[in-house]
Protein backbone atom coordinates (compact mmCIF):
# COMPACT_ATOMS: atom_id res chain seq x y z
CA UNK A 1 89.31 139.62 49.84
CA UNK A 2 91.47 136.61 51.08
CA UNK A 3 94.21 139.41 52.01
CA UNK A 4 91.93 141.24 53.74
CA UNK A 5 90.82 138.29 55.72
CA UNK A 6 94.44 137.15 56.54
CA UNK A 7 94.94 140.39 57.63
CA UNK A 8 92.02 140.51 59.95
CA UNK A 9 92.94 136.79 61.29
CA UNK A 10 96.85 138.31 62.16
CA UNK A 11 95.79 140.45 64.93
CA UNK A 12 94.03 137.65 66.43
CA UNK A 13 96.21 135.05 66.32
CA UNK A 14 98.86 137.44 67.77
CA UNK A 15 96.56 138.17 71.03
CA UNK A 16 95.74 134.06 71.38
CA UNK A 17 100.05 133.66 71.33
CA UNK A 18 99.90 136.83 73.78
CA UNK A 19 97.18 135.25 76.01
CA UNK A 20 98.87 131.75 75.93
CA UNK A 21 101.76 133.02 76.86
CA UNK A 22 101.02 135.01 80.01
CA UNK A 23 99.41 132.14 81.16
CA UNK A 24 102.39 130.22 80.99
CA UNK A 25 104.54 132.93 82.29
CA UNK A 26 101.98 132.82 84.96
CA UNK A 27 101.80 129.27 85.90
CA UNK A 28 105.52 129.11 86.03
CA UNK A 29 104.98 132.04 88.66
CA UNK A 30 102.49 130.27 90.94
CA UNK A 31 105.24 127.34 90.84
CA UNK A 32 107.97 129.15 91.56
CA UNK A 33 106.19 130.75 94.99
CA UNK A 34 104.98 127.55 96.05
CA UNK A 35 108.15 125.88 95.64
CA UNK A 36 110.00 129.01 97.46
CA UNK A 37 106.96 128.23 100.12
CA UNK A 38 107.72 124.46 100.60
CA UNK A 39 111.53 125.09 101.25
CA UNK A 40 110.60 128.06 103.12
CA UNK A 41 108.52 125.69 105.43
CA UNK A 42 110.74 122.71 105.23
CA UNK A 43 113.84 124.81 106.50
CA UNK A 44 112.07 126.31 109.21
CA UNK A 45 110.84 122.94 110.16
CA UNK A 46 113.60 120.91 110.73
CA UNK A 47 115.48 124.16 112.34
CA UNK A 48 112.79 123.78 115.30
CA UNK A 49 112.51 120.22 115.25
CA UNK A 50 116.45 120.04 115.19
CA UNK A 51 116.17 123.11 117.96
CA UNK A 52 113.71 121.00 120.21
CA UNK A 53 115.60 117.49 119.87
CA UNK A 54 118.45 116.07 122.94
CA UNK A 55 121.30 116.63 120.60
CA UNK A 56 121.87 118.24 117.22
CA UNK A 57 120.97 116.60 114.24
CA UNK A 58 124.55 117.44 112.44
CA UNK A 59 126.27 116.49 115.80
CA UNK A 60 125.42 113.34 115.55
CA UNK A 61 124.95 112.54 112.08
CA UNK A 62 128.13 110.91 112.34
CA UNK A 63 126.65 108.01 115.33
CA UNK A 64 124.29 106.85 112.77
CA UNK A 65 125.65 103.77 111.44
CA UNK A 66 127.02 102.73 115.12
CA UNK A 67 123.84 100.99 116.27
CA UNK A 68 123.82 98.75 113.01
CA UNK A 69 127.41 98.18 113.15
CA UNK A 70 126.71 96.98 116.60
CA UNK A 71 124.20 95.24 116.09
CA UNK A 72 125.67 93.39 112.40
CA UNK A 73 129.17 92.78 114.92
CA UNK A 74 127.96 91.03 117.75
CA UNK A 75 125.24 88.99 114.99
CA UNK A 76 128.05 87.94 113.17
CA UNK A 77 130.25 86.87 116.13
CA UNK A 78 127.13 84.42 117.22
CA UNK A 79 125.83 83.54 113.51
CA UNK A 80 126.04 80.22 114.83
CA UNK A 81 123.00 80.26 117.28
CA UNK A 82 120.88 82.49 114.55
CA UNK A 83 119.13 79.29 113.51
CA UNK A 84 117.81 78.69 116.92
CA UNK A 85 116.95 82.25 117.57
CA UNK A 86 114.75 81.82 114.61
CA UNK A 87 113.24 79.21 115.57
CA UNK A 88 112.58 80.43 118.87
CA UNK A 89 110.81 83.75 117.97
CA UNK A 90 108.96 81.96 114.98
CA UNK A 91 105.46 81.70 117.47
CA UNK A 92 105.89 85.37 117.70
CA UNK A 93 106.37 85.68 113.80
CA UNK A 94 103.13 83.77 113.74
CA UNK A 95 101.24 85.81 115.85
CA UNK A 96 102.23 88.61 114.11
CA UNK A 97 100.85 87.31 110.82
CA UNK A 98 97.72 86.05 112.71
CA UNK A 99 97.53 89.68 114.29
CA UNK A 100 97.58 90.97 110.38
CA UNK A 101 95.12 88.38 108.84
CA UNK A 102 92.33 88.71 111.68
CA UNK A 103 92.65 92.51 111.31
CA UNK A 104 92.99 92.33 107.33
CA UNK A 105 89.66 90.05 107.26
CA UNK A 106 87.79 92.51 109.73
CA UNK A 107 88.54 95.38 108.04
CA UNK A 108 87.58 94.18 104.65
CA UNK A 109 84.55 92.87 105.83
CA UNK A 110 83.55 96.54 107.62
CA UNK A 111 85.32 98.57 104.29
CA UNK A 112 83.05 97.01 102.07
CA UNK A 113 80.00 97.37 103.78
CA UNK A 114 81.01 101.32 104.49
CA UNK A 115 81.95 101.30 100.82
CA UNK A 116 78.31 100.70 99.80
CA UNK A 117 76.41 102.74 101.96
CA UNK A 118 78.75 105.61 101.03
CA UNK A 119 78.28 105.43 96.92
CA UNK A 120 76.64 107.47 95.70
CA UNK A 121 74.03 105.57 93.39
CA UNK A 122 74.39 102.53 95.61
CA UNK A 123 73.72 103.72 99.10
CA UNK A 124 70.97 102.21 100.57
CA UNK A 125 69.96 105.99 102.42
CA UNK A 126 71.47 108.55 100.19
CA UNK A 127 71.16 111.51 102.72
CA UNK A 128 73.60 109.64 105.02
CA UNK A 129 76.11 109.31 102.23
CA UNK A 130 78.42 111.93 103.54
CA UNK A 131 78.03 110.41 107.46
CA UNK A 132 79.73 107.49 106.20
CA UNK A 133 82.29 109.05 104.30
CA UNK A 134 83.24 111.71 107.38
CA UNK A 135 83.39 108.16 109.09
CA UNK A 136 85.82 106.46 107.13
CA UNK A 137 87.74 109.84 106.81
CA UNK A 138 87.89 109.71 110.44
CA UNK A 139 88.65 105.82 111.19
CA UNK A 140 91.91 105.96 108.65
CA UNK A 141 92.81 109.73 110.00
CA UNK A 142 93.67 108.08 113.35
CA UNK A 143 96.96 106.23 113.37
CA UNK A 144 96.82 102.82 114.74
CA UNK A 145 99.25 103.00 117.71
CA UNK A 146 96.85 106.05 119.30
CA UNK A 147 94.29 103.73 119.01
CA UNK A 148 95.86 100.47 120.33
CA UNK A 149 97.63 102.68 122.89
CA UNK A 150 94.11 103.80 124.08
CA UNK A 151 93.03 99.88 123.82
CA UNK A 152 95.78 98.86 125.98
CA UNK A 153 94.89 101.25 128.65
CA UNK A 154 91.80 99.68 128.62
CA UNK A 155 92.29 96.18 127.61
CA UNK A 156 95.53 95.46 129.18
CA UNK A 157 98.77 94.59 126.62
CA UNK A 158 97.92 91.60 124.15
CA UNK A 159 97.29 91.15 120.83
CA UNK A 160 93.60 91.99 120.99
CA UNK A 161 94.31 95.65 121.06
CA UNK A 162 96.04 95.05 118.13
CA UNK A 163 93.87 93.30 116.13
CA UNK A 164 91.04 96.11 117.07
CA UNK A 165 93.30 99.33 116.22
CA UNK A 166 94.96 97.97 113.05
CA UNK A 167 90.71 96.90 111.88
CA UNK A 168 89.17 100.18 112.63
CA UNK A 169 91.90 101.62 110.58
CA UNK A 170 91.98 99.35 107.17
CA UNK A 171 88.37 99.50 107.60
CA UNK A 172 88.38 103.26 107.03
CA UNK A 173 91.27 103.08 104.30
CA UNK A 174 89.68 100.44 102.32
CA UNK A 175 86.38 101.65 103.07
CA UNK A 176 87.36 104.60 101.01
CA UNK A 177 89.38 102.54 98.27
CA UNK A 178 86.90 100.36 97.93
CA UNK A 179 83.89 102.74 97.30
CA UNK A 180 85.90 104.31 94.62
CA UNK A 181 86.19 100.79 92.86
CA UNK A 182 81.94 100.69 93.26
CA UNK A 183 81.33 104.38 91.96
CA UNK A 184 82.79 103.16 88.32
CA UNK A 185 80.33 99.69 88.26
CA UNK A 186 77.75 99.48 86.14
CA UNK A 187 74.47 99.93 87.66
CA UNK A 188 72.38 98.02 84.85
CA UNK A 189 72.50 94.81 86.81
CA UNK A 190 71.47 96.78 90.10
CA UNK A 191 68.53 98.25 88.50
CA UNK A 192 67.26 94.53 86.23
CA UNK A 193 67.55 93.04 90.43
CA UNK A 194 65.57 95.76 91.75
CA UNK A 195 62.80 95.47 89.19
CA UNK A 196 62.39 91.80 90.33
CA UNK A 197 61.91 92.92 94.23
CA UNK A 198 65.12 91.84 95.37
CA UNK A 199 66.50 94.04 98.05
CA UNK A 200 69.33 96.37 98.60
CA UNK A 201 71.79 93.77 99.96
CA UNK A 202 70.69 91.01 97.39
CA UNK A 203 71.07 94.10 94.71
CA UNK A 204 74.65 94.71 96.18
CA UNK A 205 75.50 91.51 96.77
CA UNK A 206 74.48 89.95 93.06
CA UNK A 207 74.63 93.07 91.20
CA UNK A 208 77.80 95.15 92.69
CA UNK A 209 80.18 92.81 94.48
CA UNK A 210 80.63 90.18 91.47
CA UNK A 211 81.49 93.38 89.08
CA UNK A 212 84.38 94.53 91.66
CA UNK A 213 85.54 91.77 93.69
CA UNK A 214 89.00 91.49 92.10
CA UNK A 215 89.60 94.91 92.76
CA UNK A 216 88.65 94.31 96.10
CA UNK A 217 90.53 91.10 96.69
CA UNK A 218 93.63 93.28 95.48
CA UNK A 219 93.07 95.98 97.74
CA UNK A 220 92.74 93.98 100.51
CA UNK A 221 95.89 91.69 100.24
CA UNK A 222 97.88 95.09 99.66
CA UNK A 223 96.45 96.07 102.86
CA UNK A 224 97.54 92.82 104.38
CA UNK A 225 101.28 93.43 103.76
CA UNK A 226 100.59 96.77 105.22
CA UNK A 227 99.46 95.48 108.23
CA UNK A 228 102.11 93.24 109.09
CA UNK A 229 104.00 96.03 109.84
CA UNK A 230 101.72 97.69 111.44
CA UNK A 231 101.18 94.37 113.64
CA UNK A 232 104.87 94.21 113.87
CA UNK A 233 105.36 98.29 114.94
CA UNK A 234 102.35 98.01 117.56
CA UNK A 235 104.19 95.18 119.11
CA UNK A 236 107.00 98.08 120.88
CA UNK A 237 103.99 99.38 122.44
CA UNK A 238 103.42 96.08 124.22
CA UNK A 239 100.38 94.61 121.61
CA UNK A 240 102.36 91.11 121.31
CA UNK A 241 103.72 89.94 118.02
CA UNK A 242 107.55 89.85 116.82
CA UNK A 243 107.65 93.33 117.57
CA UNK A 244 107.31 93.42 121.24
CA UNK A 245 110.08 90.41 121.32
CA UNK A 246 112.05 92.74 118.65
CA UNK A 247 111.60 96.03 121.06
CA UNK A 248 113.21 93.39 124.58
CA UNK A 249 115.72 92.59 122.70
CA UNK A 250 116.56 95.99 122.21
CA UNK A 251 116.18 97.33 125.10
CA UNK A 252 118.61 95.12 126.83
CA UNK A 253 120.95 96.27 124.48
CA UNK A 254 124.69 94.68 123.58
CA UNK A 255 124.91 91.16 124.53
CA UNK A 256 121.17 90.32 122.68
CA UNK A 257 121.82 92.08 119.56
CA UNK A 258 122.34 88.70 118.52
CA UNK A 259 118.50 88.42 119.05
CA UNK A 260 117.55 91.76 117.65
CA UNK A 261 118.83 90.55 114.20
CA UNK A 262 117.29 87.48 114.29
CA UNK A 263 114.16 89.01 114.62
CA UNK A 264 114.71 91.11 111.97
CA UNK A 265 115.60 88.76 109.71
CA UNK A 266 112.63 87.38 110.29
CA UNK A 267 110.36 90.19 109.75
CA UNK A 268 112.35 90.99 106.64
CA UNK A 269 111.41 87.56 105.26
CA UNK A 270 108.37 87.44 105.92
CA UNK A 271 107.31 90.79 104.39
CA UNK A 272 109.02 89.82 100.87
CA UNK A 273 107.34 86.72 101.02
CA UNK A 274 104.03 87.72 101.56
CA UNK A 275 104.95 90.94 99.28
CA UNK A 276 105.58 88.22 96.45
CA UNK A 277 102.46 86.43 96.77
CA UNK A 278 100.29 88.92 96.76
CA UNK A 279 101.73 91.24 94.13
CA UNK A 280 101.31 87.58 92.20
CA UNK A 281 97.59 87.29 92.80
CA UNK A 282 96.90 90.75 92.76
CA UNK A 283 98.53 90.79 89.05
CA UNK A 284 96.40 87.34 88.13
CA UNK A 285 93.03 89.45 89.54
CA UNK A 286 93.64 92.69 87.94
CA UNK A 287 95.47 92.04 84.99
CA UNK A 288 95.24 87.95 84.71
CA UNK A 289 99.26 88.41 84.64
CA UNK A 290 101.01 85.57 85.87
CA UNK A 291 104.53 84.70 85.77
């Protein structure tokens, strides 16, 4: 009897082996077309971007390294007056950070209260759960220079346009990020506050925000090295900041590349130092790492 049940067991073992292994021969398949599609598509692509550019991108592969030469030349020939030209463009340094921060504190501020109303077991009116979401879809879907670009055209050039553009989009980003964090909390202490009377934003504020705030404190100082650059990269579009001193100095060409590599010096700075603090406190808030 135990032969004939071995024998019976054979056959299907051998079709489970057989089924197994079409689906592998399968899946390797699918992943061979789609990475035969992605070159496909990334060859075509840079044929009709190369196609559609002033000059070819193999002709002048060659000129890349001539603007940094230039620039590294002429910086080294003046390294004596760097130290001043720091000093001078450190107000724009600061505005740049100030830029970042303002925008940074906005945009937490307006991603956590999107983050909320757009959990689901936490929003205050379920049915509008997916309005919010489309909303932050649609505030981090828009890059930041269309945005201060429009601002400016309205505004006038200054760091307020800025401050708005780089807002509305962390808003969105960590409005998503951050109502991630919330789906995961327990709702325990949500439901003990409501049983009391307390309402939603006493619920959310005692019950939620103590549960994910170091999550939330991380996101947000990630976003804040993030937006330096951004403060710094909507500065060439005349929104203030080290950039906008970084994109004259430029512009003018040899003769202030002296300038231009002060300024980036700068920049470079102050992105590893702020890159250093916060990867410190987001490691103490996360993981209670600290070195």
């Amino acid at each position: 009897m135990t032969d004939a049940t071995l024998g019976a067991a054979a056959p299907r073992l051998d079709n489970i082996r057989d089924s197994y292994m079409a689906q592998v021969h399968r899946r390797r398949l699918y992943g061979g077309l789609t990475l035969l599609i992605f070159v496909v598509l990334m060859v075509s692509g840079f044929n009709i971007a190369d196609d559609r550019n002033a000059g070819g991108f193999w002709a002048g592969l060659h000129q890349v390294g001539d603007y940094p030469a230039d620039v590294l030349s002429e910086a080294w020939g003046k390294r004596a007056d760097l130290p001043g030209l720091i000093a001078k463009y450190f107000p724009a340094l600061v505005e740049t950070v100030n830029i970042a921060a303002v925008s940074t504190l906005i945009g937490a501020i307006g991603g956590l209260v999107l983050s909320l109303l757009a959990t689901r077991g936490l929003a205050k009116w379920p049915r509008l759960i997916p309005v919010f979401r489309r909303l932050t879809d649609l505030m981090r879907a828009v890059p930041e220079i269309v945005i201060a670009l429009v601002l400016i055209f309205v505004l006038g050039g200054g760091p307020v346009p800025a401050m708005i553009a780089i807002a509305i989009h962390t808003a969105g980003a960590l409005g998503k990020m951050f109502s991630e964090v919330a789906e995961n909390a327990d709702v325990k202490p949500v439901e003990g506050l409501a049983s009391t009377g307390a309402t939603w934003s006493q619920t959310m504020l005692l019950g939620i925000v103590p549960q994910v705030a170091p999550n939330y404190v991380s996101y947000a100082l990630l976003r804040f090295e993030i937006n330096i650059r951004a403060s710094a990269i909507l500065g060439f579009v005349g929104a203030g900041g080290l950039g906008y001193e970084l994109r004259n100095s430029m512009a003018w060409g040899p003769g202030r590349f002296d300038e231009a590599a002060a300024i980036f010096i700068l920049l470079f700075g102050t992105i590893v130092f702020f890159d250093q603090v916060s990867s410190r406190y987001r490691n103490r808030l996360t993981v209670g790492y600290s070195q």
